[in-house]
Protein backbone atom coordinates (compact mmCIF):
# COMPACT_ATOMS: atom_id res chain seq x y z
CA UNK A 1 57.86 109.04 100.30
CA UNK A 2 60.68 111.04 101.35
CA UNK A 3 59.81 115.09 101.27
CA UNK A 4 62.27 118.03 100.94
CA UNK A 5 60.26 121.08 101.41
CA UNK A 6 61.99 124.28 100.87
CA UNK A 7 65.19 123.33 102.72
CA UNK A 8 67.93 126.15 102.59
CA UNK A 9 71.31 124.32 104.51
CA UNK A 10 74.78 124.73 103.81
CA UNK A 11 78.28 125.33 105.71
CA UNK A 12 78.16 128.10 108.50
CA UNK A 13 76.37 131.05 107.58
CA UNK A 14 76.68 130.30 103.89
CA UNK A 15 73.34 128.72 102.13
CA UNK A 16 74.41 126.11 99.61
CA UNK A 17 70.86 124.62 98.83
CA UNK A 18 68.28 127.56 98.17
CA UNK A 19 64.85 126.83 99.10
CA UNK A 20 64.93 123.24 97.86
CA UNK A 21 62.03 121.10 97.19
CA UNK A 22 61.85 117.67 96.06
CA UNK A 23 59.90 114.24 96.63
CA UNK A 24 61.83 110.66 96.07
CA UNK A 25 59.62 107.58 95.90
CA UNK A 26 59.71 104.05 96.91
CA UNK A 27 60.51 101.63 93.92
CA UNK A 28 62.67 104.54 91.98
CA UNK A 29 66.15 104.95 91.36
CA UNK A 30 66.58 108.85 91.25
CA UNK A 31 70.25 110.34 89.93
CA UNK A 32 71.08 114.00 91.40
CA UNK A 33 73.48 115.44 89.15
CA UNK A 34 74.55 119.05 88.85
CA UNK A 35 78.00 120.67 88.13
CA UNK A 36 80.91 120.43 91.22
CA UNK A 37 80.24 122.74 94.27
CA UNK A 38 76.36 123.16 93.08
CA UNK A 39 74.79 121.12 96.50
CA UNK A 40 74.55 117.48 95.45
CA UNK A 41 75.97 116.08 98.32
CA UNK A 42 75.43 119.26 101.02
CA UNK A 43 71.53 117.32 99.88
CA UNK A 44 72.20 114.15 101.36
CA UNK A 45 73.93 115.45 104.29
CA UNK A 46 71.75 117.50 104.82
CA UNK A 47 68.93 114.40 104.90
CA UNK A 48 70.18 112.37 107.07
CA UNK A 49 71.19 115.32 109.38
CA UNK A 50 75.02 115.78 108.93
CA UNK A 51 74.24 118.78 108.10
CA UNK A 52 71.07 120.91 110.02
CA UNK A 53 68.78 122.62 107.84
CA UNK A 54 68.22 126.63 108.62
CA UNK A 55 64.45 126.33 107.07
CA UNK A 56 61.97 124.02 105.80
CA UNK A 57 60.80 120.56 106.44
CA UNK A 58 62.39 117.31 105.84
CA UNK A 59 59.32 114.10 106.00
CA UNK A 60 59.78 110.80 105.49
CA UNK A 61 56.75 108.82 105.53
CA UNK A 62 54.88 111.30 106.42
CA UNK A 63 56.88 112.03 109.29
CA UNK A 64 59.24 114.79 110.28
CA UNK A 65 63.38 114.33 110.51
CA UNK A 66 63.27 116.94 113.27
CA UNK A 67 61.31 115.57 115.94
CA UNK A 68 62.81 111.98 115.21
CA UNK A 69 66.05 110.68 117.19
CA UNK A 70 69.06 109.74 115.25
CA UNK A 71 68.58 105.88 115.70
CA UNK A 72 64.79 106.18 114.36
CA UNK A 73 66.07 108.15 111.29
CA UNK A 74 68.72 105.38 110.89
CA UNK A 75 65.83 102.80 110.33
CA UNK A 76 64.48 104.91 107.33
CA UNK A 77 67.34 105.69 105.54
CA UNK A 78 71.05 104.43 105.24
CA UNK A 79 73.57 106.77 103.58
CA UNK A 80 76.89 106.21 102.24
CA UNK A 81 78.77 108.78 101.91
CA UNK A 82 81.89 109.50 99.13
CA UNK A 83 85.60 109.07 99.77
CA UNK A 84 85.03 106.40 102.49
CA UNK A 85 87.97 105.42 104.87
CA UNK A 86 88.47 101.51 105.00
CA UNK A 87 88.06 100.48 108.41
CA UNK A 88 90.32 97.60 109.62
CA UNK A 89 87.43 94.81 109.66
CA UNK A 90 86.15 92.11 107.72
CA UNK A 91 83.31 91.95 104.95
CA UNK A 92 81.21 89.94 107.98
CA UNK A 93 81.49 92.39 110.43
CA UNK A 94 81.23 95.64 108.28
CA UNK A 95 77.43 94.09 107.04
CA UNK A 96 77.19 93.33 110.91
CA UNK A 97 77.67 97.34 111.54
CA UNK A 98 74.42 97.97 109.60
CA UNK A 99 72.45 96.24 112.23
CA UNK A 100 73.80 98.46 115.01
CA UNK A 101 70.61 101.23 114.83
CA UNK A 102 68.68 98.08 116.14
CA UNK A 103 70.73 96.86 118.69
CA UNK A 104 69.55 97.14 122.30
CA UNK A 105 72.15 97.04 125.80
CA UNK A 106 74.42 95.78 126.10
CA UNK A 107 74.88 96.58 122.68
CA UNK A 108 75.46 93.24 121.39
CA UNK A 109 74.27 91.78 118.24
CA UNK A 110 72.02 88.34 118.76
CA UNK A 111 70.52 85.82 116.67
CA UNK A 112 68.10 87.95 114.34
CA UNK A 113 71.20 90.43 113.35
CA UNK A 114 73.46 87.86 112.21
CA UNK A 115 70.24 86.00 110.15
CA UNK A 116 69.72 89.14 108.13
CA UNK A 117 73.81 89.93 108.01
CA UNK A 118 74.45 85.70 106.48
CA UNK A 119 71.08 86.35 104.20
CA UNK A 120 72.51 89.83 102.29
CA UNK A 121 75.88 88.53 102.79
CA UNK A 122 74.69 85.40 100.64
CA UNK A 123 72.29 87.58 98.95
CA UNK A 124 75.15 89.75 97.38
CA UNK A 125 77.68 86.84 96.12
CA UNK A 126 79.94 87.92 99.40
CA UNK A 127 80.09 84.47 101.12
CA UNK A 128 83.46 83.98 99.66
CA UNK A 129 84.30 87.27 100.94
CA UNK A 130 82.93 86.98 104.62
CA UNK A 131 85.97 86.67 106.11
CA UNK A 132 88.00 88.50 104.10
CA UNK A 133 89.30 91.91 105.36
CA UNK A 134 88.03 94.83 103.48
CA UNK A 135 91.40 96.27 102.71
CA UNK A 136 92.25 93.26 100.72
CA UNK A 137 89.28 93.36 98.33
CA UNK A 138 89.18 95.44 94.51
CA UNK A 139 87.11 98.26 94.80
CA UNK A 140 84.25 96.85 93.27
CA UNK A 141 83.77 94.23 95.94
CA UNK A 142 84.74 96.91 98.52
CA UNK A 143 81.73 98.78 97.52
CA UNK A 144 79.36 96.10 97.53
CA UNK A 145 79.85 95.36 100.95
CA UNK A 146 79.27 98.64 102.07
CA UNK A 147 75.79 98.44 99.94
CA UNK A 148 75.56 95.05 102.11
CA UNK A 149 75.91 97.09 105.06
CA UNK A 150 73.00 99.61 103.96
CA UNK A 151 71.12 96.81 103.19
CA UNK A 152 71.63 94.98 106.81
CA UNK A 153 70.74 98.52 108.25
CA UNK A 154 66.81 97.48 106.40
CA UNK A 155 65.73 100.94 105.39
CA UNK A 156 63.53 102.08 103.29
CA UNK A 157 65.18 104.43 101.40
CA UNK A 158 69.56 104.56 100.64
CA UNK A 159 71.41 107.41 99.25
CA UNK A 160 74.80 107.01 97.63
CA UNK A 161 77.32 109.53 96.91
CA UNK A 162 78.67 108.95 93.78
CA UNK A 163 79.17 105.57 94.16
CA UNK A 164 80.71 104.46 90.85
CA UNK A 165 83.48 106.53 91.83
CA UNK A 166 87.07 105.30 91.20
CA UNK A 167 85.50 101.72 89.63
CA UNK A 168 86.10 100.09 86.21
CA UNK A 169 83.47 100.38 83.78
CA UNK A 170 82.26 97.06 84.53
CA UNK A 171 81.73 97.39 88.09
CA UNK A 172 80.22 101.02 87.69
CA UNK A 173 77.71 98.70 85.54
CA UNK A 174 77.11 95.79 88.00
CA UNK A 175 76.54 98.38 90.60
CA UNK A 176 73.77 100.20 88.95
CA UNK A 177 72.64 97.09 88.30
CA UNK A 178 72.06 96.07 91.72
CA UNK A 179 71.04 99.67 92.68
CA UNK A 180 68.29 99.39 90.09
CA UNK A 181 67.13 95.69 91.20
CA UNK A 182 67.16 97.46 94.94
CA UNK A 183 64.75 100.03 93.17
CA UNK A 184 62.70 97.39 91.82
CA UNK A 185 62.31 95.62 95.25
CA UNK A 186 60.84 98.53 96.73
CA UNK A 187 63.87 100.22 98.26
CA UNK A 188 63.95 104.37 97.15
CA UNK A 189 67.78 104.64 95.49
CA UNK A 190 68.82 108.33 95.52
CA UNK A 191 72.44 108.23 94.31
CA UNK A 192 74.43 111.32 93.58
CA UNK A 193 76.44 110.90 89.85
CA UNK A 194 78.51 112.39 87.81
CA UNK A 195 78.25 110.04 84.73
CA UNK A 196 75.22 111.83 82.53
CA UNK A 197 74.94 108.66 80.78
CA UNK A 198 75.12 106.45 83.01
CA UNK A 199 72.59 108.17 85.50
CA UNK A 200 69.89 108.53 82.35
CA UNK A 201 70.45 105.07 81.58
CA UNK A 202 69.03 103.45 85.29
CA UNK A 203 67.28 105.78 86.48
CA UNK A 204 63.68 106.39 86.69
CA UNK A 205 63.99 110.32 87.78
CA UNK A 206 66.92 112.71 87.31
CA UNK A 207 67.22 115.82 89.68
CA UNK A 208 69.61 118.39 88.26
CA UNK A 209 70.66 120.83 90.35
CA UNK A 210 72.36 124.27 89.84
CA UNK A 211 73.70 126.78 91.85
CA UNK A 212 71.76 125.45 94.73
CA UNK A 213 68.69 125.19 93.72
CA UNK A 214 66.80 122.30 92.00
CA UNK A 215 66.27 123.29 88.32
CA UNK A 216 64.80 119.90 86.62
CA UNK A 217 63.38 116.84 88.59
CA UNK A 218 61.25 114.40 86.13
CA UNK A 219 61.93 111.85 83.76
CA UNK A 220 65.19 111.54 81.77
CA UNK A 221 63.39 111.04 78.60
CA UNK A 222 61.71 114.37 79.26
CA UNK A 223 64.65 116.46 79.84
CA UNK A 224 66.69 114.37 77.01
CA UNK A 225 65.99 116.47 73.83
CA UNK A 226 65.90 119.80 76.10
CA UNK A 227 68.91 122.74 75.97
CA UNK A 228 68.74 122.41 79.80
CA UNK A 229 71.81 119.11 79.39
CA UNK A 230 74.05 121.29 77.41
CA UNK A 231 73.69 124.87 79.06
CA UNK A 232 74.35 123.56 82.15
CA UNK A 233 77.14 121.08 81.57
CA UNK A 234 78.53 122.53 78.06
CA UNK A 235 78.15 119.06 76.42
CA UNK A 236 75.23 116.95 74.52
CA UNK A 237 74.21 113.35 75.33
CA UNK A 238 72.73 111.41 72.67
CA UNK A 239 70.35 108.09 72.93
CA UNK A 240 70.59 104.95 70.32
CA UNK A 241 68.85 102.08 70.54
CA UNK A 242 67.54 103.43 74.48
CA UNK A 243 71.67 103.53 75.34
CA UNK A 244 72.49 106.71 76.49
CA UNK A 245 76.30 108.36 75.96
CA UNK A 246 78.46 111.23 75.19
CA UNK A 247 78.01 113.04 71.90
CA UNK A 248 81.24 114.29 71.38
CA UNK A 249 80.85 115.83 67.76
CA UNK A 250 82.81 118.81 67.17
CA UNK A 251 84.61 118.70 71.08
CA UNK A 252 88.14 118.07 69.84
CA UNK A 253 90.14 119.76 67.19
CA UNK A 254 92.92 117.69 65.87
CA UNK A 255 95.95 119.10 64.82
């Protein structure tokens, strides 16, 4: 299990997350969603220790983030951030890069790293791809390598920030897709998203998060038929058939 216990971290002397506490299991896929500049990110960051916390605890496992060293937190938990750069390498040796918290001097990768790079790269549908150089692929792909890279890094727990961002509707759904077979395999999925629907629709928590502090964390069907949705993001979502989407009744006037 990975434990926040009242963390308060932010951005020089200015607390964005208040006192935040939160647990995120193995086998789940939990969505963090909140309203723009209300700590959804400053969260992960503050995790994986971009970002130092001012109090509380931060366990994973059991043990805690501060007395571990950066490589032994790298083990546990693999974070991609948003807005990545595209680094001038190919799809092989991006997935490589996830095996470099294991690597011993000279800092070279040997036989077992490039096993477990081939089996995700195969694993993923990227063998095509291997070679290829990551500027040249859609977006889609793009982002599947970097989740190949996560997954060569062999933690237990990945967190994504907003990673449907800038992708067609049907790679925003083979994504969750995969994120939610990851869940399923016993990997702990905490993915920042804006898409209501989309994050009620895979995941098997929601945390919702306003003004810096945590406000919801459960089920989604539990917080579906609440006011909690639509005070905090001024719209509705509605569920048919167990799809989740937009309702949109009475939003636009037409003239």
């Amino acid at each position: 299990m990975l434990e926040l216990k009242n963390i308060c971290s932010g951005y020089g002397k200015l607390d964005v997350l208040k006192g935040i506490s939160a647990s995120f299991e193995k086998g789940e896929l939990t969505s963090i969603i909140g309203v723009n500049g209300c700590g959804k990110s400053t969260l992960l960051k503050t995790v994986v220790g971009i970002l130092s916390h001012r109090e509380g605890n931060i366990l994973v496992d059991g043990g805690d983030i501060s007395t571990m060293d950066r490589n032994e937190v790298a083990k546990r938990i693999s974070y991609l951030p948003q807005g990545k750069s595209t680094p001038d390498m190919t799809v092989r040796q991006m997935v490589l890069h996830g095996r470099f918290p294991y690597l011993k001097y000279p800092r070279r990768y040997g036989k077992e790293d490039r096993i477990v790079a081939e089996g995700i790269i195969t694993e993923l549908g990227l063998a095509d791809n291997a070679e290829a150089a990551l500027s040249s692929l859609s977006g889609g792909r793009r982002q599947i390598a970097y989740i190949a890279m996560a997954l060569a890094q062999n933690t237990d727990y990945i967190l994504l920030d907003e990673p449907t961002t800038y992708l067609d509707i049907s790679h925003q759904l083979s994504l969750m897709k995969m994120l939610k077979r990851l869940s399923l395999s016993g990997k702990g999925i905490i993915t920042v998203m804006h898409d209501l629907p989309m994050a009620f629709s895979f995941s098997d928590k929601i945390v919702i998060i306003n003004n810096g502090e945590i406000v919801y964390q459960g089920a989604p069907e539990n917080i579906y038929n609440s006011e909690l949705i639509k005070a905090i993001f001024g719209i509705s979502i509605k569920r048919i058939a167990g799809e989740y989407s937009y309702d949109l009744r009475g939003k636009f006037d037409y003239v």
